[in-house]
N, C-alpha and C. Protein backbone atom coordinates (compact mmCIF):
# COMPACT_ATOMS: atom_id res chain seq x y z
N UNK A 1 0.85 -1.17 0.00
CA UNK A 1 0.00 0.00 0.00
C UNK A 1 0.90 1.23 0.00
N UNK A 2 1.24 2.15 -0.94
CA UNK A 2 1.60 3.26 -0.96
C UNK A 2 1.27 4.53 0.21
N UNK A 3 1.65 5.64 0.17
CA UNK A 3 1.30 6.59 1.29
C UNK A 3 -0.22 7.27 0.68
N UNK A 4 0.24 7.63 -0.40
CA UNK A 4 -0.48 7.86 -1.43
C UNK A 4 -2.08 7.47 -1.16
N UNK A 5 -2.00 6.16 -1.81
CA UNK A 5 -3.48 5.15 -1.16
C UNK A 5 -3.79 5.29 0.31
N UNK A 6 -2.52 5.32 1.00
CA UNK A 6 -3.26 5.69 2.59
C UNK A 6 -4.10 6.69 3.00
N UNK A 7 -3.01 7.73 2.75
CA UNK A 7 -3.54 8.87 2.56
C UNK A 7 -5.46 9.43 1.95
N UNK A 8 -5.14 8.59 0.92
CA UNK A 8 -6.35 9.14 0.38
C UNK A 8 -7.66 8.60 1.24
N UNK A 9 -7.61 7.19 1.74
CA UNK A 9 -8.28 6.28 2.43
C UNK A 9 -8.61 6.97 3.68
N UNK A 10 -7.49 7.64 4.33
CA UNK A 10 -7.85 8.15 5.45
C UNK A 10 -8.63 9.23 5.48
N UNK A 11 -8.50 10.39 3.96
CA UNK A 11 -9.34 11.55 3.56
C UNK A 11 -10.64 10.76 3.39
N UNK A 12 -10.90 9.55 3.10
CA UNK A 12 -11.91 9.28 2.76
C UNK A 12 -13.28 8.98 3.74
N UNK A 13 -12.29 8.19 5.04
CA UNK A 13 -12.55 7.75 6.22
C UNK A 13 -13.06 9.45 6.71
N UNK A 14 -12.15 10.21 7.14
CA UNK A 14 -12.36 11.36 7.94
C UNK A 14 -14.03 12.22 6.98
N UNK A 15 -14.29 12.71 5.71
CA UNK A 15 -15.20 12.34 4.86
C UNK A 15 -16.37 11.74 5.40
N UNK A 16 -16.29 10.07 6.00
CA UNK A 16 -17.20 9.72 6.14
C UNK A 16 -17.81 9.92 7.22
N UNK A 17 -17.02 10.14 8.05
CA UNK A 17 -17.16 10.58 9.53
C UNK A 17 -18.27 11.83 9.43
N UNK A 18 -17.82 12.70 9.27
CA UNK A 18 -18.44 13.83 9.14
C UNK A 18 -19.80 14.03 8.61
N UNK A 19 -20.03 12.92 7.85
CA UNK A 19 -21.17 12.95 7.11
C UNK A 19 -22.07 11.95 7.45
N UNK A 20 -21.65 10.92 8.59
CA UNK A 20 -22.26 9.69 9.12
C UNK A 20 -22.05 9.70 10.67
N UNK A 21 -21.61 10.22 11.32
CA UNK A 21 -21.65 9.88 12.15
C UNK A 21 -22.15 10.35 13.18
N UNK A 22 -23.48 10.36 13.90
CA UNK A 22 -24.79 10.99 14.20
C UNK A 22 -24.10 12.11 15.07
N UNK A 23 -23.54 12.38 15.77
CA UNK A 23 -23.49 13.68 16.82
C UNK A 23 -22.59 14.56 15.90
N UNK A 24 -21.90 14.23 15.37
CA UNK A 24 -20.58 14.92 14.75
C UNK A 24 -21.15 15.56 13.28
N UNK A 25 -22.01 14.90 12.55
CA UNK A 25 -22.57 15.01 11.06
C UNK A 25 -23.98 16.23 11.67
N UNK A 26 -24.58 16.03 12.62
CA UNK A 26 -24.97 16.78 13.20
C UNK A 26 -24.79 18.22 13.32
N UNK A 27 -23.39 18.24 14.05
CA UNK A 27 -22.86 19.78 14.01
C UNK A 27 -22.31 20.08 12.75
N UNK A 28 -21.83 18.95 12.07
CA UNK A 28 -21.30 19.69 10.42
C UNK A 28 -22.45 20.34 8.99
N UNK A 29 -23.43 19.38 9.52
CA UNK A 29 -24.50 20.11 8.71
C UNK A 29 -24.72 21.63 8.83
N UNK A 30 -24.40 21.93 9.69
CA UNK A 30 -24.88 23.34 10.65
C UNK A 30 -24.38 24.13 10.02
N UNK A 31 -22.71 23.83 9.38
CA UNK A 31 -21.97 24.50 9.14
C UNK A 31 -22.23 25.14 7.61
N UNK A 32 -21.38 26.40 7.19
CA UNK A 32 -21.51 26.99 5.33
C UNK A 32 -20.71 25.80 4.95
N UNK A 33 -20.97 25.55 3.94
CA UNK A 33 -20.33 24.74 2.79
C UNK A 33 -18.61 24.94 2.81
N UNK A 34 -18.71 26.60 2.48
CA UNK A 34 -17.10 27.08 2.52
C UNK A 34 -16.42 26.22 4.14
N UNK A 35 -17.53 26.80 5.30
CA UNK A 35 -16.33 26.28 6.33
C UNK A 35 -15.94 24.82 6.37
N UNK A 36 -16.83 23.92 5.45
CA UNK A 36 -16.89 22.34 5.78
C UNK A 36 -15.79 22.19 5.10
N UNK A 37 -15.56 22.68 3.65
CA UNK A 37 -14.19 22.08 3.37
C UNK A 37 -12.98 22.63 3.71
N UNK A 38 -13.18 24.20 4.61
CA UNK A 38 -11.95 24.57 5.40
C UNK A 38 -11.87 23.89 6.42
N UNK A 39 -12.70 23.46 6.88
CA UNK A 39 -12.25 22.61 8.24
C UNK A 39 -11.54 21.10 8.11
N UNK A 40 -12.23 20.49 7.06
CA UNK A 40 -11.88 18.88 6.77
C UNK A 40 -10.17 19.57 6.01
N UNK A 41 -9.66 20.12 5.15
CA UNK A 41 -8.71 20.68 4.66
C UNK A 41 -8.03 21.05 5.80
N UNK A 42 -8.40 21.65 6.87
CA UNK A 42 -7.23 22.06 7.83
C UNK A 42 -7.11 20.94 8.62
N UNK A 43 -8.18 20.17 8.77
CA UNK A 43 -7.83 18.77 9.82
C UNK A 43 -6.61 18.32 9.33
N UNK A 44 -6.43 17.59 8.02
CA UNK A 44 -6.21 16.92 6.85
C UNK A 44 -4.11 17.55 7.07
N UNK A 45 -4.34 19.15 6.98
CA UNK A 45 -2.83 19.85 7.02
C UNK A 45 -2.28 19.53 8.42
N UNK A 46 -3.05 19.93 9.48
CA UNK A 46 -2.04 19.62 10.62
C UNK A 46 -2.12 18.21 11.30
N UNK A 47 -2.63 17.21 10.29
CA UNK A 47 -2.45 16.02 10.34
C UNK A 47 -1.18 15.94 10.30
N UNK A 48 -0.82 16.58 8.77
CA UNK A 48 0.10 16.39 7.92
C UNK A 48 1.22 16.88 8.64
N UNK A 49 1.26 18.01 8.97
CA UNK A 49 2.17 19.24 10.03
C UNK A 49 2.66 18.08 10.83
N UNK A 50 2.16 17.49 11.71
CA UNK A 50 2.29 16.75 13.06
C UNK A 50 2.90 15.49 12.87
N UNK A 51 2.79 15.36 11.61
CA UNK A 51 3.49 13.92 11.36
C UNK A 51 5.19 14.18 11.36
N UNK A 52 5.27 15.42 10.34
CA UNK A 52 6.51 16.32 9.56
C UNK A 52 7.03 16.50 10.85
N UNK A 53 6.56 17.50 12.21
CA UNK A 53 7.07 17.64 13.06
C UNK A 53 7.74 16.65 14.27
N UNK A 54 6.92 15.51 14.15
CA UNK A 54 7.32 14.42 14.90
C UNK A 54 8.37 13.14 14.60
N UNK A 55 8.03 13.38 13.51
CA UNK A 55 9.03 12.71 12.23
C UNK A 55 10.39 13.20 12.87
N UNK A 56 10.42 14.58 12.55
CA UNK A 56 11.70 15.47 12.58
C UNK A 56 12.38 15.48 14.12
N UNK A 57 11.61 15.66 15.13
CA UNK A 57 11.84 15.09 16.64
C UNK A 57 12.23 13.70 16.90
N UNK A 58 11.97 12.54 16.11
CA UNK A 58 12.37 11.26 15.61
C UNK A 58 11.47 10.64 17.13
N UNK A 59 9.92 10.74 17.38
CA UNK A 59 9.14 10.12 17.95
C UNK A 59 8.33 9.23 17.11
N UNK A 60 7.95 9.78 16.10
CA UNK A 60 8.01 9.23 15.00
C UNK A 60 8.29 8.62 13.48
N UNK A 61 8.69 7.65 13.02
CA UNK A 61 9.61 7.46 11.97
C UNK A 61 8.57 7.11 10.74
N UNK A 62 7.79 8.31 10.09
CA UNK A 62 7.31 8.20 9.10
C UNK A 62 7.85 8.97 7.97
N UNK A 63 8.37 10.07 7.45
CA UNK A 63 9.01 11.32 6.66
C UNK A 63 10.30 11.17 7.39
N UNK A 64 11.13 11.20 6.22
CA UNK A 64 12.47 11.76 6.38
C UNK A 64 12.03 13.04 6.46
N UNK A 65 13.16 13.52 7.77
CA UNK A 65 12.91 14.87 7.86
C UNK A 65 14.56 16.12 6.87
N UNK A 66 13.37 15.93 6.04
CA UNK A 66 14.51 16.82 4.84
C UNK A 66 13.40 17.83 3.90
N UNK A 67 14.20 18.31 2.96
CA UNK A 67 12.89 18.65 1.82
C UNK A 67 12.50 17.76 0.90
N UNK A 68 13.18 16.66 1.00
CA UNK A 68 12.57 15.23 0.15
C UNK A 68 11.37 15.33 0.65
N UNK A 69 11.49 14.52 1.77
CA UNK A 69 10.18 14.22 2.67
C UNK A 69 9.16 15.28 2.82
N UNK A 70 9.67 16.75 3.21
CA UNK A 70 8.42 17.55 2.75
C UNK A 70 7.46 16.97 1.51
N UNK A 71 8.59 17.92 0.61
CA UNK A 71 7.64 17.31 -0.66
C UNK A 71 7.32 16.25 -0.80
N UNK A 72 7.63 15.02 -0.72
CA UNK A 72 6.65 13.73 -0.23
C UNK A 72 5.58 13.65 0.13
N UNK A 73 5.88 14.55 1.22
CA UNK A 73 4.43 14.45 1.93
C UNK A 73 3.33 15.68 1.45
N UNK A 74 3.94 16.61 1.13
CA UNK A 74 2.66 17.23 0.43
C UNK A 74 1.86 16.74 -1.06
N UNK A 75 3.21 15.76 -1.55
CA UNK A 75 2.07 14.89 -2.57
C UNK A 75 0.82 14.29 -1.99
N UNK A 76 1.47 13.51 -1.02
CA UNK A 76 1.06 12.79 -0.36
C UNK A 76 -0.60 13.58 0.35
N UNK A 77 -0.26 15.09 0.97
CA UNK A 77 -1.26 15.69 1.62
C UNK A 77 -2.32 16.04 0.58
N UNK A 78 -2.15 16.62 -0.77
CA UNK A 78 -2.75 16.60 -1.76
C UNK A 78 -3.44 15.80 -2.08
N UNK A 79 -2.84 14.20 -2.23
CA UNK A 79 -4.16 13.00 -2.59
C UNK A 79 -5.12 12.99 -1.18
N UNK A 80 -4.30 13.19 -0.92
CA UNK A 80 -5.78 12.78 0.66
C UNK A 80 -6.68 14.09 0.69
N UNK A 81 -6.41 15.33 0.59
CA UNK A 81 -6.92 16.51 0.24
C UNK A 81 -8.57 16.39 -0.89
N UNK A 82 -7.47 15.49 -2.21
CA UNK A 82 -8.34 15.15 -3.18
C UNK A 82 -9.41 14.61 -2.86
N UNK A 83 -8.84 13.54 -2.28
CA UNK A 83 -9.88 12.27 -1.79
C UNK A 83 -11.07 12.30 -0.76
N UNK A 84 -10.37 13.31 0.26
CA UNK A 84 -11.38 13.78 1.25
C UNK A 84 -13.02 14.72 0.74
N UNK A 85 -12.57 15.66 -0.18
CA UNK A 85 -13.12 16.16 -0.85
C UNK A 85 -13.87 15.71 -1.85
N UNK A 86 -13.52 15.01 -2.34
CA UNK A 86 -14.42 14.05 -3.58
C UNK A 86 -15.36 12.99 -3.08
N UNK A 87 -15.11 12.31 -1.40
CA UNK A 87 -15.70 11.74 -0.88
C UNK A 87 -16.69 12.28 -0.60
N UNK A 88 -16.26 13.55 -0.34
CA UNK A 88 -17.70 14.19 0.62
C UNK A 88 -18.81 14.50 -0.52
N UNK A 89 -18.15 15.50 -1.55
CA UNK A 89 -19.60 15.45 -2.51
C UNK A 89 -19.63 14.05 -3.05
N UNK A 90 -19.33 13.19 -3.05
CA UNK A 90 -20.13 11.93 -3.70
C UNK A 90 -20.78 11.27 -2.62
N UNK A 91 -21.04 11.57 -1.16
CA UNK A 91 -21.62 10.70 -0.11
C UNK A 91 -22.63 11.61 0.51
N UNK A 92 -22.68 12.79 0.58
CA UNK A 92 -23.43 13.96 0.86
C UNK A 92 -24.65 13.20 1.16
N UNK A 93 -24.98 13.26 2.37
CA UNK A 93 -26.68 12.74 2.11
C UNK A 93 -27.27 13.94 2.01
N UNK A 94 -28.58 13.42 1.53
CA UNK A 94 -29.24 13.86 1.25
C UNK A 94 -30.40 14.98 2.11
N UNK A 95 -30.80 16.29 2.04
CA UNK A 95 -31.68 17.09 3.03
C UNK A 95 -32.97 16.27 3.61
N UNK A 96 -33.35 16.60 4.20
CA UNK A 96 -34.19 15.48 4.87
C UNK A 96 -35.77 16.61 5.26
């Protein structure tokens, strides 16, 4: 499994959450459109941030901490970005 595929899986997962999962889909309905995908988009970055940073502290050994690994990982933050986003308008339920 690539980071790539993870990545996107997990945008997809977080996606579903939001849109299924009764207390939480709840308060996101509430929300403008604009803030739903600033919020799932900023979850999504300081996911990303926290990995880069912990990586680099060596608590965690996921990213080389270089500008390889940056850019790695913002490919990487991009597909899941994609994915999160494309999940959500294709799962959107429906107004009730």
């Amino acid at each position: 499994m690539t980071a790539e595929l993870l990545a996107s899986i997990a945008g997809i997962v977080l996606s579903l959450m939001f849109s299924y999962l009764p207390r939480l889909a709840d308060w996101f309905d509430k929300l403008s459109p604009q803030y739903k995908r600033l919020l799932m988009g900023g979850l999504l970055v300081c996911v990303a941030g926290a990995v880069f940073s912990l990586s680099c502290i060596g608590i965690v050994v996921a990213v080389v901490c270089d500008k390889a690994g940056a850019v790695g990982l913002l490919k990487v933050l991009i597909a899941a970005l994609i994915a999160n986003q494309s999940a959500f308008l294709l799962t959107k339920r429906s107004s009730k």
